[in-house]
Protein backbone atom coordinates (compact mmCIF):
# COMPACT_ATOMS: atom_id res chain seq x y z
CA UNK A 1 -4.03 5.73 -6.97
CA UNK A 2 -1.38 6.12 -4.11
CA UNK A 3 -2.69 5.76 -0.69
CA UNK A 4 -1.76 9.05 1.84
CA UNK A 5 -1.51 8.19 5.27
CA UNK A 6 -1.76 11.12 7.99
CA UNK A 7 1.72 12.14 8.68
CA UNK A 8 0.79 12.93 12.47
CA UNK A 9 -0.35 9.19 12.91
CA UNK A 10 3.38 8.55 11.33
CA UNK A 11 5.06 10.32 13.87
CA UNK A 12 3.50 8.97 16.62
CA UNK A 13 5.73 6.13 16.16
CA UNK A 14 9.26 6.39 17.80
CA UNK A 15 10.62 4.36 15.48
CA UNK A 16 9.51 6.31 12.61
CA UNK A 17 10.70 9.57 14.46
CA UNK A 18 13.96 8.32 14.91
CA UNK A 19 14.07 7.37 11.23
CA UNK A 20 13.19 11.05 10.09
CA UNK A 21 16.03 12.26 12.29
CA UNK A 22 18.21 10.12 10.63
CA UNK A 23 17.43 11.14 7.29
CA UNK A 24 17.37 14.47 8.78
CA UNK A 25 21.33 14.66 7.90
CA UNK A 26 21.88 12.62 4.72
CA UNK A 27 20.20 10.23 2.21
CA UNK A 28 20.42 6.68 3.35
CA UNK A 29 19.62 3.09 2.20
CA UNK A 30 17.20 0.95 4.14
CA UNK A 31 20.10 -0.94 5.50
CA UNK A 32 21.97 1.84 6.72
CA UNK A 33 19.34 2.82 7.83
CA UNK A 34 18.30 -0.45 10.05
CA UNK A 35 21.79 -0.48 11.34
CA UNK A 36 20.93 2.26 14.07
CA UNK A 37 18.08 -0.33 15.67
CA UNK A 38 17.30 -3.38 16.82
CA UNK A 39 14.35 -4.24 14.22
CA UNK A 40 14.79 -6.63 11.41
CA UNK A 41 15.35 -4.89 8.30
CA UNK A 42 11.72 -5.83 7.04
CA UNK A 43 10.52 -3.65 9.90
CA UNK A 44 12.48 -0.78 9.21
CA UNK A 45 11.19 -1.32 5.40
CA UNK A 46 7.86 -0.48 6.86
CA UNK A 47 8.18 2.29 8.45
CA UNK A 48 9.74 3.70 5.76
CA UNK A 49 6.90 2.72 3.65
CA UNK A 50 4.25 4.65 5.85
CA UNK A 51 6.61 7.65 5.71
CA UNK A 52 6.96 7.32 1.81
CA UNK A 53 2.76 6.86 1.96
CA UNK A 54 2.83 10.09 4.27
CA UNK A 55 5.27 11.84 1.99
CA UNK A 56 7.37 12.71 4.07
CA UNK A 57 10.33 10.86 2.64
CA UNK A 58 11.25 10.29 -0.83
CA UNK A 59 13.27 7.40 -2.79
CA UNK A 60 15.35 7.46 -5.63
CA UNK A 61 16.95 3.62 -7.18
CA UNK A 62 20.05 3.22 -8.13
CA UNK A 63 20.92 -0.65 -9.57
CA UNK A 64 19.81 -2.36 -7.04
CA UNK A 65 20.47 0.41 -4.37
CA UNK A 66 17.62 2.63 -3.20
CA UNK A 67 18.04 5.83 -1.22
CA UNK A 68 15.96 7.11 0.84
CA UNK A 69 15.49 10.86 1.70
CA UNK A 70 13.80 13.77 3.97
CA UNK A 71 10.98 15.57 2.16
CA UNK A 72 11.94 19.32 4.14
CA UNK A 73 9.12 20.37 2.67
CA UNK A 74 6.61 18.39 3.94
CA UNK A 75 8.31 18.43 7.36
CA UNK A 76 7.81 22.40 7.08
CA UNK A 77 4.48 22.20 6.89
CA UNK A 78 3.87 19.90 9.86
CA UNK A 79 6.40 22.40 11.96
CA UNK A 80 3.90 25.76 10.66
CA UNK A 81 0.56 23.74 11.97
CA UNK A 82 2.22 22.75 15.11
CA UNK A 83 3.47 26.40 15.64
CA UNK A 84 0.38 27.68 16.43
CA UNK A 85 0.25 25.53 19.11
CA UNK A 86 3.10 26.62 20.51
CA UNK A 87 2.33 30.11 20.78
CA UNK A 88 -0.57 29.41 22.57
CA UNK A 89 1.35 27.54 24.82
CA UNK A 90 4.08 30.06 25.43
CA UNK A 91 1.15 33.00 25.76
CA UNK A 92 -0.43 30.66 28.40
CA UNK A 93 2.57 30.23 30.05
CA UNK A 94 3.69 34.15 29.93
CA UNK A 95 0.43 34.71 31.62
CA UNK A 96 1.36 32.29 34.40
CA UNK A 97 4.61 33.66 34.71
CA UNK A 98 2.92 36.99 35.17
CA UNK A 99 0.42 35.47 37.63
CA UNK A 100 3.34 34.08 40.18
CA UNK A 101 4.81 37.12 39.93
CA UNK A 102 2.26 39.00 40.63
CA UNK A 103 1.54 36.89 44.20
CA UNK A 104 5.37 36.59 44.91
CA UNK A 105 5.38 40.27 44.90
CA UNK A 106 2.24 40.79 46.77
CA UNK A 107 3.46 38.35 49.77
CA UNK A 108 7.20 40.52 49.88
């Protein structure tokens, strides 16, 4: 049985954000990878193990060469849950637009 992490708790890590944005624009070995930071490579190999636990990336081997890659699809699915956060947020900030306004126009 494969262990599932919660993706949130994933990327609550900088690190690990950074490392999404990265594979964000192309497939990339752990070493490339580890060459944008100042963590040993080990480190870098686990983060990337939590994210492949969270499923949000995927590997594929090669030889000796492994790849690692963006799951879009699970990323989409964090981006829809946190979206109806956001329009919360914007509707709660419309209304305090609306409220300022409202007392700017009363003091003119």
């Amino acid at each position: 049985m494969k262990l599932r992490r919660d993706p949130f708790q994933a990327i609550a890590d900088p690190t690990r954000r950074a490392i999404l944005m990265l594979l964000a624009s192309q497939a990339m070995t752990a070493g490339t990878i580890a060459e944008n930071f100042d963590a040993a490579r080990p480190t870098i190999s686990k983060h990337l193990k939590i994210l492949h636990e969270c499923d949000l990336v995927t590997y594929t081997q090669k030889g000796r060469e492994v790849r690692y890659e963006l799951k879009m699809d699970k990323v989409k699915e964090i981006d829809q849950w946190l979206s109806q956060f956001k329009k919360i947020w914007e509707d709660r900030f419309s209304k305090l637009d609306n409220y300022f306004t409202q007392i700017q126009n009363k003091q003119k």
